[in-house]
C-alpha atoms as a PDB file:
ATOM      1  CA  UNK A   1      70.122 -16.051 -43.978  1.00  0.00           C
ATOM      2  CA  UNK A   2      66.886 -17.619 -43.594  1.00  0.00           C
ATOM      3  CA  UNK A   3      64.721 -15.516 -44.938  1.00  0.00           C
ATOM      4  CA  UNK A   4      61.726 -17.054 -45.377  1.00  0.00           C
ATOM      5  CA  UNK A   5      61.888 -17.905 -41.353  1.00  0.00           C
ATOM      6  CA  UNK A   6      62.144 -13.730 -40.875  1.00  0.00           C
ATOM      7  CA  UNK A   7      59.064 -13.230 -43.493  1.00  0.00           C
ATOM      8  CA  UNK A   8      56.790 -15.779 -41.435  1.00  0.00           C
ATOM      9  CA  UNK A   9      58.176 -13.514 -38.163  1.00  0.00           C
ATOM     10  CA  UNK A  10      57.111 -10.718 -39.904  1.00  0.00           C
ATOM     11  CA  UNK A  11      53.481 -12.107 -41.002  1.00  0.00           C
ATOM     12  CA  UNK A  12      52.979 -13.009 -37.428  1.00  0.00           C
ATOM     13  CA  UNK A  13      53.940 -10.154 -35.718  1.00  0.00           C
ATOM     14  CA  UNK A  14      50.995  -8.131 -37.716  1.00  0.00           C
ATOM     15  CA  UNK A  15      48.858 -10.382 -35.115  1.00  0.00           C
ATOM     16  CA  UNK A  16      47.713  -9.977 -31.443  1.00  0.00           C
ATOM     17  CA  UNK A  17      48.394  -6.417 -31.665  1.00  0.00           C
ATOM     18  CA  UNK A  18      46.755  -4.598 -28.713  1.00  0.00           C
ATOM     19  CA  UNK A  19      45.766  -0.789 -29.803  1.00  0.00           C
ATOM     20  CA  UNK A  20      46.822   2.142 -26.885  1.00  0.00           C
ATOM     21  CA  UNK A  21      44.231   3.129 -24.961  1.00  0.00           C
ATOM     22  CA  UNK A  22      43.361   6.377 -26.869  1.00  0.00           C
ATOM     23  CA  UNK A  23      40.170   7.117 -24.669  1.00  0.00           C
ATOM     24  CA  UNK A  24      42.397   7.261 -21.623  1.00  0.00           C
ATOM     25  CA  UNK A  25      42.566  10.612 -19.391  1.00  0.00           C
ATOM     26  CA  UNK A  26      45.286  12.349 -20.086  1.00  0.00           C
ATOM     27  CA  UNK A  27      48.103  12.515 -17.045  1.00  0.00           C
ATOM     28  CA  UNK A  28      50.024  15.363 -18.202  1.00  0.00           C
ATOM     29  CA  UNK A  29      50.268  19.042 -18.864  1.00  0.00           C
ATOM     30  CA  UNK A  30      52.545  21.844 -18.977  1.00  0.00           C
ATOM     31  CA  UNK A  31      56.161  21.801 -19.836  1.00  0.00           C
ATOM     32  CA  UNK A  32      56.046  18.050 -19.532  1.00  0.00           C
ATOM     33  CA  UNK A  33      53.665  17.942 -22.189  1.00  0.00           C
ATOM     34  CA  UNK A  34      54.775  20.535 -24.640  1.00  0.00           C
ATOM     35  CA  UNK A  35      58.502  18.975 -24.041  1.00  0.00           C
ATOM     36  CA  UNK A  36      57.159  15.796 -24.631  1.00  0.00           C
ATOM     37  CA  UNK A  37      54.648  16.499 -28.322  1.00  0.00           C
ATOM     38  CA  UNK A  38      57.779  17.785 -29.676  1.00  0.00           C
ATOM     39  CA  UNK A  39      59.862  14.649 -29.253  1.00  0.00           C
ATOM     40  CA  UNK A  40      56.605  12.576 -30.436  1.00  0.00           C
ATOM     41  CA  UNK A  41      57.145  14.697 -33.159  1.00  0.00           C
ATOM     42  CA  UNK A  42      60.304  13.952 -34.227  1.00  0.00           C
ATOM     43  CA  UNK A  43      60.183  10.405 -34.030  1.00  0.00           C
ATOM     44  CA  UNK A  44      56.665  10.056 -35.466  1.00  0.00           C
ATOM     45  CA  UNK A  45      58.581  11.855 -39.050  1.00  0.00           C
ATOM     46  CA  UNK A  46      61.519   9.332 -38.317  1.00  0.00           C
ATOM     47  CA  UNK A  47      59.328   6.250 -37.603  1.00  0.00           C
ATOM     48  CA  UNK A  48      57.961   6.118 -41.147  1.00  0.00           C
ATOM     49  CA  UNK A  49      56.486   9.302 -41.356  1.00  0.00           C
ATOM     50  CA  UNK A  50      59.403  10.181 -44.005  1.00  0.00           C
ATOM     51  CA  UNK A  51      61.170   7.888 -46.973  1.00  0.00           C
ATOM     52  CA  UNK A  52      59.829   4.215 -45.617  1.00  0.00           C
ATOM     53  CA  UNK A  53      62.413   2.490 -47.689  1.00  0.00           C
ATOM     54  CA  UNK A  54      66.199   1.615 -48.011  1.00  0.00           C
ATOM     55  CA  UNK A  55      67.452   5.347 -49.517  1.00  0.00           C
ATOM     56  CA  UNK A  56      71.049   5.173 -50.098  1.00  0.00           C
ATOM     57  CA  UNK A  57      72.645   5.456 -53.831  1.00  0.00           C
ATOM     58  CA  UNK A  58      73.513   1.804 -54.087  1.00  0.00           C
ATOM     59  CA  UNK A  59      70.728   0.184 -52.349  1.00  0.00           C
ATOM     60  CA  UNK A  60      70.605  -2.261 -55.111  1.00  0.00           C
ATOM     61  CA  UNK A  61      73.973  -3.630 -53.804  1.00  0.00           C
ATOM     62  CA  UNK A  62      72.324  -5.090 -50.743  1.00  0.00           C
ATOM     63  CA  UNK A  63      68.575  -6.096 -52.799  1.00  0.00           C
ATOM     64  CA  UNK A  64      70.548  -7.413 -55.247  1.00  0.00           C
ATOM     65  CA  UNK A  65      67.399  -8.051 -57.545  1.00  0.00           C
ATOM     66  CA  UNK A  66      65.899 -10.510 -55.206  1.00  0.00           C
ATOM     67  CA  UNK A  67      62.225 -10.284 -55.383  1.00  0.00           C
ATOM     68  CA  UNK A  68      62.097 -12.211 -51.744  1.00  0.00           C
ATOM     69  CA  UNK A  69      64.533 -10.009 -50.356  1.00  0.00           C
ATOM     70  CA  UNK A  70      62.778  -6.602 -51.381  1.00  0.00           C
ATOM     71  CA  UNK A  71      59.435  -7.826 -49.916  1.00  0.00           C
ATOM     72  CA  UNK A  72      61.256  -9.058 -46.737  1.00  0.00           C
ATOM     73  CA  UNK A  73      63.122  -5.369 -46.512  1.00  0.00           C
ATOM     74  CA  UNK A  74      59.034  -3.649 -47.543  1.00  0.00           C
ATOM     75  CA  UNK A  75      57.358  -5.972 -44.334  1.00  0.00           C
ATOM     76  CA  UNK A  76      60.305  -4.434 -42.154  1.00  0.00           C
ATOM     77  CA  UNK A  77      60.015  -1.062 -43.366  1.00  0.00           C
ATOM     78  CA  UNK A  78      56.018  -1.335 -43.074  1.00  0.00           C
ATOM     79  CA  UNK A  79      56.310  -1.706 -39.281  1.00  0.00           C
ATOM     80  CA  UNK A  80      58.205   1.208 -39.299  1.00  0.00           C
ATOM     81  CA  UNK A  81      55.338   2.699 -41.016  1.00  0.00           C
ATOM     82  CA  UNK A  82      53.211   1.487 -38.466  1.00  0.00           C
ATOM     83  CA  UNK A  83      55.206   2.769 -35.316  1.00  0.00           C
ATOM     84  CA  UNK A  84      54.432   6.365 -37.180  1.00  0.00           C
ATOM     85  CA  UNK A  85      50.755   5.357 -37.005  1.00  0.00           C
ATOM     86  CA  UNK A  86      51.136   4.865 -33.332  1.00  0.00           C
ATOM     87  CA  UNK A  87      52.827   8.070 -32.686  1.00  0.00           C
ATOM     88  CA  UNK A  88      50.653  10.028 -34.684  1.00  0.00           C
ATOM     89  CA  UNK A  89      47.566   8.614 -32.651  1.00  0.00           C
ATOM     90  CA  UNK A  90      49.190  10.126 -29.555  1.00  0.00           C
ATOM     91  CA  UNK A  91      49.733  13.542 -31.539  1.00  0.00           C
ATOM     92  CA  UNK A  92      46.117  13.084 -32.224  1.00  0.00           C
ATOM     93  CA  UNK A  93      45.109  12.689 -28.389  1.00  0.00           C
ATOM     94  CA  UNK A  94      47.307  15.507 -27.423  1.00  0.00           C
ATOM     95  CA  UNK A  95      45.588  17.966 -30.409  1.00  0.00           C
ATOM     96  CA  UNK A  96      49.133  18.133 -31.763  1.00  0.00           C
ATOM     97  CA  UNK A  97      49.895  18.334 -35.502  1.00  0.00           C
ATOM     98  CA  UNK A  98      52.878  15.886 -36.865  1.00  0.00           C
ATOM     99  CA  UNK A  99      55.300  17.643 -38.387  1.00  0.00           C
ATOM    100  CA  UNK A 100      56.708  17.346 -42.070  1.00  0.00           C
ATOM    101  CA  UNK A 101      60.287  18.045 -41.510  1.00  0.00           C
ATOM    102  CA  UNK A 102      63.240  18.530 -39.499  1.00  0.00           C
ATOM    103  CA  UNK A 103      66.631  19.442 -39.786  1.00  0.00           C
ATOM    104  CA  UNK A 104      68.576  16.392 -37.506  1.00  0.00           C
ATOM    105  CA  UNK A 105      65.734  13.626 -39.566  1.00  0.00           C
ATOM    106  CA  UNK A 106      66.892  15.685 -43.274  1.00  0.00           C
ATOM    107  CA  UNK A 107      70.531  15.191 -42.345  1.00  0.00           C
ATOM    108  CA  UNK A 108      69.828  11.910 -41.728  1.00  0.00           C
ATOM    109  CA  UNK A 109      68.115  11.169 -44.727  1.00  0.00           C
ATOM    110  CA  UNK A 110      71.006  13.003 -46.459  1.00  0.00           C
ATOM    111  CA  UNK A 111      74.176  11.157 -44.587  1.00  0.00           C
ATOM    112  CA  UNK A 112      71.951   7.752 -45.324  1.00  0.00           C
ATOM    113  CA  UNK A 113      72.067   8.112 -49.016  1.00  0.00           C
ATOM    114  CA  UNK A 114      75.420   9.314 -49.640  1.00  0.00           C
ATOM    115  CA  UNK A 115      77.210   6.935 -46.822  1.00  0.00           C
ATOM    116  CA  UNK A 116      75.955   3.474 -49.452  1.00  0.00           C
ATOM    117  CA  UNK A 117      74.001   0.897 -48.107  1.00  0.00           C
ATOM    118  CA  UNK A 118      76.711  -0.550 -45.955  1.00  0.00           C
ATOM    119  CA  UNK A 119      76.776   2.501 -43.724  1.00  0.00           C
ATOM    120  CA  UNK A 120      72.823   3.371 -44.075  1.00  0.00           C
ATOM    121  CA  UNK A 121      72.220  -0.668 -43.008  1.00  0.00           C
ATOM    122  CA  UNK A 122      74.388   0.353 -39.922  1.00  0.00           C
ATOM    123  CA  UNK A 123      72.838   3.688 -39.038  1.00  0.00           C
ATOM    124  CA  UNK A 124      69.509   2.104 -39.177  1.00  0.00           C
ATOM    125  CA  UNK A 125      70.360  -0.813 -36.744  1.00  0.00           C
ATOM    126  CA  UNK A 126      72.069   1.995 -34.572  1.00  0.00           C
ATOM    127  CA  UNK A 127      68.689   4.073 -34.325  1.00  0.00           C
ATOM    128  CA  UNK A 128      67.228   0.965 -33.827  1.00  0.00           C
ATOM    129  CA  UNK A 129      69.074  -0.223 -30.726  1.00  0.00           C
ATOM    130  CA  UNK A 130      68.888   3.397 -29.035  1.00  0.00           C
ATOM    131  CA  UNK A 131      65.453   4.279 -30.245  1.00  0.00           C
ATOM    132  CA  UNK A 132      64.490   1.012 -28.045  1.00  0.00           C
ATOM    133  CA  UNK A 133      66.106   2.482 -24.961  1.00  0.00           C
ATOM    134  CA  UNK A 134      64.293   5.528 -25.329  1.00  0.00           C
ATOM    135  CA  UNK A 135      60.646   3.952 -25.743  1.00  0.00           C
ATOM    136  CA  UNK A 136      61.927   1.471 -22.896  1.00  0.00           C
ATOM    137  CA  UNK A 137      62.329   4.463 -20.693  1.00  0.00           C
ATOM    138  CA  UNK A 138      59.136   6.524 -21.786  1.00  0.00           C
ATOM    139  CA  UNK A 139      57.311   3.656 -21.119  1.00  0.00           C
ATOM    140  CA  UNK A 140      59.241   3.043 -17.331  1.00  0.00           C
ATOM    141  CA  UNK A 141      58.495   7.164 -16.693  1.00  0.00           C
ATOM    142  CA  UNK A 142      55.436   8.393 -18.247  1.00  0.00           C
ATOM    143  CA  UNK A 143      52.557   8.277 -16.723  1.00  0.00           C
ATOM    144  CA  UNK A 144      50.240   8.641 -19.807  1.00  0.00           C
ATOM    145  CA  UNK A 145      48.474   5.140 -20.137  1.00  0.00           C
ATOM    146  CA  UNK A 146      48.143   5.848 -23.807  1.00  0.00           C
ATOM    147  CA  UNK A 147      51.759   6.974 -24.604  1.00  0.00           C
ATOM    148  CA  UNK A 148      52.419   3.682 -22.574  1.00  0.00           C
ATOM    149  CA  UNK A 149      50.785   0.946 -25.248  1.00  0.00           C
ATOM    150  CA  UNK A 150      52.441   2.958 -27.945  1.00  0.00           C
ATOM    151  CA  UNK A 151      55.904   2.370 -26.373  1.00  0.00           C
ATOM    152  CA  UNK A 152      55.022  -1.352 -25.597  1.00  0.00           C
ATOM    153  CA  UNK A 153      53.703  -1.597 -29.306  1.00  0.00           C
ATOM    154  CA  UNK A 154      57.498  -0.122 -30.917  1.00  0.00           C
ATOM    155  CA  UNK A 155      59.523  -2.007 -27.957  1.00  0.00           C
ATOM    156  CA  UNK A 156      57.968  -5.318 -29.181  1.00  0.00           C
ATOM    157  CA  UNK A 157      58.856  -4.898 -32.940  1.00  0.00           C
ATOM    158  CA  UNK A 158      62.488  -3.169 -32.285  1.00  0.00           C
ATOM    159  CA  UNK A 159      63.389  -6.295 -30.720  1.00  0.00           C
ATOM    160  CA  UNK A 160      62.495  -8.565 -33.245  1.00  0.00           C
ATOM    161  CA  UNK A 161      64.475  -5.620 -35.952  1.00  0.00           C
ATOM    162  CA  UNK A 162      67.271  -5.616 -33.834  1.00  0.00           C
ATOM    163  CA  UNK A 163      67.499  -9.502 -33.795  1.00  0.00           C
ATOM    164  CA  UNK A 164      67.174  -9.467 -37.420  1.00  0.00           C
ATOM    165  CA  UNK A 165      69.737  -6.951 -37.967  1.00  0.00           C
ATOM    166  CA  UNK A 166      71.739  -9.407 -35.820  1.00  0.00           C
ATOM    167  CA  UNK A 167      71.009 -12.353 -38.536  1.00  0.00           C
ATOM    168  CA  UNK A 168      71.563 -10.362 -41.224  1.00  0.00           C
ATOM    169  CA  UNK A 169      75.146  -9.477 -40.234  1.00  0.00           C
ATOM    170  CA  UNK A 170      75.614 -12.998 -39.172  1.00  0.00           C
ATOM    171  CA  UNK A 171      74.704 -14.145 -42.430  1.00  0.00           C
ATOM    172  CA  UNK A 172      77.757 -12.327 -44.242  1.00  0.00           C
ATOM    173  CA  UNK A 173      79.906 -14.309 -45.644  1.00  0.00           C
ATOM    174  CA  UNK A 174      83.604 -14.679 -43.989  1.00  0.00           C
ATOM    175  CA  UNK A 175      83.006 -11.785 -41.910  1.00  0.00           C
ATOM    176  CA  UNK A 176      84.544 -11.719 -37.995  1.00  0.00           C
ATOM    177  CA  UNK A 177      83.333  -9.240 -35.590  1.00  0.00           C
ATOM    178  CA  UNK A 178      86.210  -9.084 -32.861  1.00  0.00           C
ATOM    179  CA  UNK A 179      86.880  -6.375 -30.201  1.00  0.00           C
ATOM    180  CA  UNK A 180      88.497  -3.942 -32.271  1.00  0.00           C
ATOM    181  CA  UNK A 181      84.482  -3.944 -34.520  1.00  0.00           C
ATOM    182  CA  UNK A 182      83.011  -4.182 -30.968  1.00  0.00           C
ATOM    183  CA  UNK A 183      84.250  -1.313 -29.597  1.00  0.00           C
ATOM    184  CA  UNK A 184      84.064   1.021 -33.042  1.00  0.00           C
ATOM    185  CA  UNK A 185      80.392  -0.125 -32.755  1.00  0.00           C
ATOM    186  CA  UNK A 186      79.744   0.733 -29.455  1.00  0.00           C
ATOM    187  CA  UNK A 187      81.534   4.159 -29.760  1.00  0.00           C
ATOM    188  CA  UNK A 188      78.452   4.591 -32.730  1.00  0.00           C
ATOM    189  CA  UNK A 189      76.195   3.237 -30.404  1.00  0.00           C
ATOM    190  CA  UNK A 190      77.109   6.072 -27.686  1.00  0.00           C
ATOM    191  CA  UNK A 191      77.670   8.594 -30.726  1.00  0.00           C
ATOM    192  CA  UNK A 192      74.065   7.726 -31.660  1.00  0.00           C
ATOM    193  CA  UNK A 193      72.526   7.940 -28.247  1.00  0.00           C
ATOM    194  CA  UNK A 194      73.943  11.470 -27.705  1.00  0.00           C
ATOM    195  CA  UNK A 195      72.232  12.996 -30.617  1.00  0.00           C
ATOM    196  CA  UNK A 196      68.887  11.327 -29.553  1.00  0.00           C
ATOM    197  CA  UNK A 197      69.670  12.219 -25.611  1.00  0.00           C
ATOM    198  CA  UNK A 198      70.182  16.359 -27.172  1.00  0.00           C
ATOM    199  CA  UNK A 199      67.015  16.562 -28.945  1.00  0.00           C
ATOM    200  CA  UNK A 200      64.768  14.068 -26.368  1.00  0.00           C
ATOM    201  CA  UNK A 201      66.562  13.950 -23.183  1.00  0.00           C
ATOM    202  CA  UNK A 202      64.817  17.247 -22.016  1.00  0.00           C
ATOM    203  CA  UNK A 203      61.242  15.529 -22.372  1.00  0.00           C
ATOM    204  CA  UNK A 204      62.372  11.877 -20.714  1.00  0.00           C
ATOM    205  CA  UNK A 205      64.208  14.226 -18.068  1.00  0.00           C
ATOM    206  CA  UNK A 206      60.551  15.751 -17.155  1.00  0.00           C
ATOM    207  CA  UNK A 207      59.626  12.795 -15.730  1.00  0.00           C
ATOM    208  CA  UNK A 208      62.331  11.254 -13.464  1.00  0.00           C
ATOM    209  CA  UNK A 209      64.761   9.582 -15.991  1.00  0.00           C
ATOM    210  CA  UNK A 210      68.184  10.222 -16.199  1.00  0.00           C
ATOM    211  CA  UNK A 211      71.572  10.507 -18.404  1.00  0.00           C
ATOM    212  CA  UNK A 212      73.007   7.477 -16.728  1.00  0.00           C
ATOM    213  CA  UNK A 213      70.124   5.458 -16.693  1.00  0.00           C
ATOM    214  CA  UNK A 214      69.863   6.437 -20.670  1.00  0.00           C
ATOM    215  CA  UNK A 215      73.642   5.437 -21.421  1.00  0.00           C
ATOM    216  CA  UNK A 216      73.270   2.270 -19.395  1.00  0.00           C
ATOM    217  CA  UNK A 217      70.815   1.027 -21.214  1.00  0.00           C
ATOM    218  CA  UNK A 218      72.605   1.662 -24.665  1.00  0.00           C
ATOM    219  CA  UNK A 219      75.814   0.057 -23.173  1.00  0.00           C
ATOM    220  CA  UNK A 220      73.704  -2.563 -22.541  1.00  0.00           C
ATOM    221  CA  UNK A 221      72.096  -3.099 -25.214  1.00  0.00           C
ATOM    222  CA  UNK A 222      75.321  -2.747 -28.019  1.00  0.00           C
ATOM    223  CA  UNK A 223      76.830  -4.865 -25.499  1.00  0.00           C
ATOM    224  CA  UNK A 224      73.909  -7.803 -25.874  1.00  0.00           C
ATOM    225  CA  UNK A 225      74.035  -7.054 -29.569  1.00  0.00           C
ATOM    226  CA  UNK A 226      77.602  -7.282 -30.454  1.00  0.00           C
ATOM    227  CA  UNK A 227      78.628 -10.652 -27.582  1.00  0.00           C
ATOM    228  CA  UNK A 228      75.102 -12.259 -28.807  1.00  0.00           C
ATOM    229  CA  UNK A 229      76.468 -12.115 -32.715  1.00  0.00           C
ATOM    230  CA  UNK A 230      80.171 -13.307 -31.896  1.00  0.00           C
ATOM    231  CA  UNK A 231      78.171 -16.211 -30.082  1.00  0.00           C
ATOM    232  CA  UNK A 232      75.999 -17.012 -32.871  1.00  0.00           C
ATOM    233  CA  UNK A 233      78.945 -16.953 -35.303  1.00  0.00           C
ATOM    234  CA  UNK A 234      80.813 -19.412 -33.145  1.00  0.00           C
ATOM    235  CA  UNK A 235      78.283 -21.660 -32.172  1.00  0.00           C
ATOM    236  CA  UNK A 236      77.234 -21.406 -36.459  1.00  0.00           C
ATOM    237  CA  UNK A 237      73.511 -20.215 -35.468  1.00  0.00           C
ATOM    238  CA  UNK A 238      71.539 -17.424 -35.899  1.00  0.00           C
ATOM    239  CA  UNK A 239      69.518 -15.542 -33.569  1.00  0.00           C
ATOM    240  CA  UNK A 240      66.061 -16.834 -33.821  1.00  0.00           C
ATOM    241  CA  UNK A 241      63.257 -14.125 -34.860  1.00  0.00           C
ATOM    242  CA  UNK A 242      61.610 -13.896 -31.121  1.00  0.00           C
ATOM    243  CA  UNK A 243      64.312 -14.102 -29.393  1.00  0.00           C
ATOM    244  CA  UNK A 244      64.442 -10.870 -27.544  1.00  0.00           C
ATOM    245  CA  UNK A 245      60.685 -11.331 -26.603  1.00  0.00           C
ATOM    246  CA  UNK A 246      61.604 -14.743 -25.381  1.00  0.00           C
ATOM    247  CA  UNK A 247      64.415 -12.872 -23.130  1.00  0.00           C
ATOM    248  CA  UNK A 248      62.130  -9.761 -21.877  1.00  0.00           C
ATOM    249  CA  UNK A 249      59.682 -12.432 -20.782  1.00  0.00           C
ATOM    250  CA  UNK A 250      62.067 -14.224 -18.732  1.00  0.00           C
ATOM    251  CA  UNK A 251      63.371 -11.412 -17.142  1.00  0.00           C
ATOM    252  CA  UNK A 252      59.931  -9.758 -16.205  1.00  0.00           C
ATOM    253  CA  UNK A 253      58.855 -13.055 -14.992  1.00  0.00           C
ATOM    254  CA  UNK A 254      62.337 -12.957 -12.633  1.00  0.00           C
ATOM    255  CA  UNK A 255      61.323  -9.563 -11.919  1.00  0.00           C
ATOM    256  CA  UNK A 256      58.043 -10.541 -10.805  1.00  0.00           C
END
């Protein structure tokens, strides 16, 4: 793996960061709103706002003492810390207080250090890849100009963690991903997205979105994931670090 390419990605990326527009009226009320501070909630504890850090019992396993590794894995982790920043800005707006706790983000913090690193690595690439629908859709839906740049501020690092994630498993040794890992994947994938759709669906519902156009875009997206990492491992590449930017400017500019 070429890490020190994914450190410079990750130096760079701390630039040209545009900040929401906090000072923006606000374009919601009611049960929109109260539906939708809740599931700001949640994901502002997920997002950083609990353990920032690689949790599980044999963590060391995949750090492996590497100095270069652990900083690379802390500059990750530290946008994640930053994405709770973000979401506790628009708590802020709102007059909403983050929360400290909650029993789906404590069972995940549970089933993350008892599963090993393997299985946490996974998880986190999963909530990845479906957290990115979900600000992807918020940001389609909601009118809120400021909730907007927050979403555009996540969508623009999840890429580059989900293309990392990408390399990283790309980078193991000997391993094949073929249709039977494909479609056990995906089933996580859509296993994943179901426990985000129960506790958030209700406040992306509020404003126009819908269950299929939710597990379309993780299809989608495990889809892109798993055929772009078969591809890399046959053509013996890599995904480069901006290359889902690189793609979502294409296909806006298509769009356009």
């Amino acid at each position: 793996m070429d890490v020190e390419k994914w450190l410079e990605h990750f130096r760079k990326n701390r630039l040209n960061r545009v900040e929401p527009d906090w000072e923006a009226p606000i374009e919601i009320s009611g049960q929109q709103r109260s539906d939708l501070e809740r599931s700001l909630q949640q994901f502002q504890l997920g997002d950083g706002g609990g353990p920032a850090s690689l949790i599980a019992w044999n963590r060391e396993n995949f750090l492996g003492g590497d100095d270069v590794m652990r900083l690379l894995v802390g500059m990750w982790f530290k946008e994640e810390e930053e994405h709770s920043r973000l979401l506790g800005g628009a708590l802020k707006r709102f007059g909403v207080t983050p929360i400290s706790n909650h029993w789906s983000f404590s069972l995940f913090c549970k089933v993350r250090v008892l599963g090993g690193v393997k299985f946490e690595l996974y998880a986190l690439l999963l909530t990845e890849i479906t957290s990115h629908v979900y600000h992807k859709m918020l940001r389609r839906h909601c009118p809120d100009a400021a909730v907007k740049g927050v979403c555009q501020m996540i969508i623009r690092d999840e890429a580059g963690h989900i293309a990392f994630h990408r390399a990283r498993l790309g980078w193991v040794k000997g391993r094949r991903y073929g249709f039977c890992w494909e479609a056990y994947f995906i089933a996580r994938g859509l296993a994943a997205g179901t426990v985000l759709w129960v506790n958030h669906g209700k406040a992306l519902r509020n404003f126009g979105a819908t269950s299929f156009e939710f597990y379309r875009g993780i299809w989608r997206g495990m889809r892109t994931f798993t055929r772009g990492l078969r591809s890399d491992l046959a053509r013996g590449r890599v995904v480069p670090a901006d290359f889902f930017r690189r793609e979502r400017g294409l296909r806006e500019k298509v769009a356009s």
